[in-house]
Protein backbone atom coordinates (compact mmCIF):
# COMPACT_ATOMS: atom_id res chain seq x y z
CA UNK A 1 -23.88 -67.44 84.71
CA UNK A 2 -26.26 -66.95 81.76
CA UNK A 3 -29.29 -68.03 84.09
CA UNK A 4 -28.15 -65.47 86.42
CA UNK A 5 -27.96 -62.48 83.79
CA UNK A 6 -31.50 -63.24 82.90
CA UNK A 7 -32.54 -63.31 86.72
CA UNK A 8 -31.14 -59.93 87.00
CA UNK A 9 -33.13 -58.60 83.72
CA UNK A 10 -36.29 -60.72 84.29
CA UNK A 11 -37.09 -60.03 87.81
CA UNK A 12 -36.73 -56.21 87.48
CA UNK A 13 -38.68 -56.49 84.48
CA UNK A 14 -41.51 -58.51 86.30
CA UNK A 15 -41.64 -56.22 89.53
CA UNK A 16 -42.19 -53.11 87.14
CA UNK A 17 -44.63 -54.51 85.33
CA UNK A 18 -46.83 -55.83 88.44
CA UNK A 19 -46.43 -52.59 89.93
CA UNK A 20 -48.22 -51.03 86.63
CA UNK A 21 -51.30 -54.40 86.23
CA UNK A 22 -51.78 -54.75 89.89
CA UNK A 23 -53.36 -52.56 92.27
CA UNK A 24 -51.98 -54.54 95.24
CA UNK A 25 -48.27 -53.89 94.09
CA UNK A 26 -46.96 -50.64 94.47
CA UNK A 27 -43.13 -49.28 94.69
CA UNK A 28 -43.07 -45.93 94.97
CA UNK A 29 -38.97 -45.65 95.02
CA UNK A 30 -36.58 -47.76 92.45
CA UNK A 31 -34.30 -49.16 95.11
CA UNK A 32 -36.63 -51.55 96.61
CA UNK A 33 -36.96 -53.28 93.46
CA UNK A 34 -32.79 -53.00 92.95
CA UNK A 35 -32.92 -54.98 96.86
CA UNK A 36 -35.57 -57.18 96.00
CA UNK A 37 -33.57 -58.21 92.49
CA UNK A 38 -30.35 -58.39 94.44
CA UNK A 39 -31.61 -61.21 96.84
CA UNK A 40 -33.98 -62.93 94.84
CA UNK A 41 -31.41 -63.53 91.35
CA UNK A 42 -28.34 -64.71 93.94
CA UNK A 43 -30.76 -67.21 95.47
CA UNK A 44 -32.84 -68.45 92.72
CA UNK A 45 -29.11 -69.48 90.78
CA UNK A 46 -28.95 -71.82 94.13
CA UNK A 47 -31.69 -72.88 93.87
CA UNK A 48 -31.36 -74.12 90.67
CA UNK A 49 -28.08 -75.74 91.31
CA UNK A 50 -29.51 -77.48 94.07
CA UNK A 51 -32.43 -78.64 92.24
CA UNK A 52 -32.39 -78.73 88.57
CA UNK A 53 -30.14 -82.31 88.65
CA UNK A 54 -32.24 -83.99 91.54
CA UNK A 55 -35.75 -83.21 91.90
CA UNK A 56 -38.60 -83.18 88.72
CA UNK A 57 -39.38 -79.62 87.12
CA UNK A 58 -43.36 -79.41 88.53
CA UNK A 59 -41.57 -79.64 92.22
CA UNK A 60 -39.06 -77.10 91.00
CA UNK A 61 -41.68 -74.67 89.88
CA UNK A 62 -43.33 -75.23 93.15
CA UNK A 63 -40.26 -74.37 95.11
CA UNK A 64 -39.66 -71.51 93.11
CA UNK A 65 -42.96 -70.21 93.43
CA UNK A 66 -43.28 -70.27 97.13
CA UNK A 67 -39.53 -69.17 98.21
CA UNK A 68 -40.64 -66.59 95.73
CA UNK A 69 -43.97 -65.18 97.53
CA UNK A 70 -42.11 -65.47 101.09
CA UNK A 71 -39.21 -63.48 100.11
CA UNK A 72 -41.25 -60.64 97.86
CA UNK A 73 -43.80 -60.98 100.97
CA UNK A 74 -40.91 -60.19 103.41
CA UNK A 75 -38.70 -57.81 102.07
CA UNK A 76 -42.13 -55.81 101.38
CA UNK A 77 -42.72 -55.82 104.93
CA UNK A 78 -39.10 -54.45 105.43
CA UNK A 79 -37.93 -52.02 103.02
CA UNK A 80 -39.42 -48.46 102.93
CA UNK A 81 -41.79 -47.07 99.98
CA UNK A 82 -43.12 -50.66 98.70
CA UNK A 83 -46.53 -51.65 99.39
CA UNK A 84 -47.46 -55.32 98.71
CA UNK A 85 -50.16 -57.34 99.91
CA UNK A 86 -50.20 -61.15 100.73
CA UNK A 87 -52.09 -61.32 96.63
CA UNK A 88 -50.10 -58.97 95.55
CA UNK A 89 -47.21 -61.21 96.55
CA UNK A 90 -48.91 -64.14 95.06
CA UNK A 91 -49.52 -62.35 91.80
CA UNK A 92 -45.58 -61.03 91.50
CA UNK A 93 -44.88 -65.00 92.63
CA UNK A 94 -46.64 -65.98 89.30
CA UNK A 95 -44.88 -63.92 87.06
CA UNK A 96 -41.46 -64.29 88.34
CA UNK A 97 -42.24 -68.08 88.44
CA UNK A 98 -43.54 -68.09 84.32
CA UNK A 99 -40.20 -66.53 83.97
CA UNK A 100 -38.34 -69.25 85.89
CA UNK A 101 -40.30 -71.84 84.16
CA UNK A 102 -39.08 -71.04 80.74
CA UNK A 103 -35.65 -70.54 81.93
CA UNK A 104 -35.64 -74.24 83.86
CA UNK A 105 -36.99 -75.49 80.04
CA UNK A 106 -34.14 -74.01 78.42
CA UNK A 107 -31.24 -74.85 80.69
CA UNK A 108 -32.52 -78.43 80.50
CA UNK A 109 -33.98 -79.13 77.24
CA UNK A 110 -30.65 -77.06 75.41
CA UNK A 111 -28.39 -78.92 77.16
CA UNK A 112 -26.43 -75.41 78.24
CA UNK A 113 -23.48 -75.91 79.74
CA UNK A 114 -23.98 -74.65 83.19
CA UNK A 115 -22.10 -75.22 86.71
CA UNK A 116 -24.47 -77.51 87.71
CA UNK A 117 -23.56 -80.17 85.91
């Protein structure tokens, strides 16, 4: 549950601030950042039940990072008033991925109890 609370304040967080560094990432409503939260979060906390207990963290990163880039890439292409490029996609990939990364650390290297276990 807790990595799921910071999935819904993280990637939010992450999509506004790409929109404001990056040139090739641009929302011009709030609701496609509201979908884009609402099916990334659900699916990055099974993700992360799937993996975290079987596979190594690099390969989890890696996993992460590309479902990350298709989905953003995707749901770009289908809701209204978002414009993202293939790079911009890779660049809102990166920072959503740094984000995972430190929350992969934590849940493993604090020993939190989570439902994975």
């Amino acid at each position: 549950m807790q990595s799921l609370m910071i999935k819904f304040l993280g990637i939010p967080l992450a999509l506004i601030l790409a929109n404001f560094l990056f040139k090739s990432v641009d929302f011009k409503l709030v609701q496609p950042i509201i979908w884009i939260t609402a099916v990334l979060a659900p699916i990055g906390v099974l993700m992360e039940y799937i993996m975290i207990s079987r596979i190594s963290y690099g390969k989890q990163l890696m996993i992460d990072f590309a479902a990350t880039f298709i989905l953003v890439y995707l749901l770009a292409l289908i809701l209204p008033a978002v414009t993202i490029s293939i790079w911009g996609s890779i660049l809102v990939a990166l920072i959503i991925t740094g984000m995972e990364a430190m929350v992969h650390k934590h849940l493993i290297s604090d020993h939190l109890d989570h439902s994975y276990r």
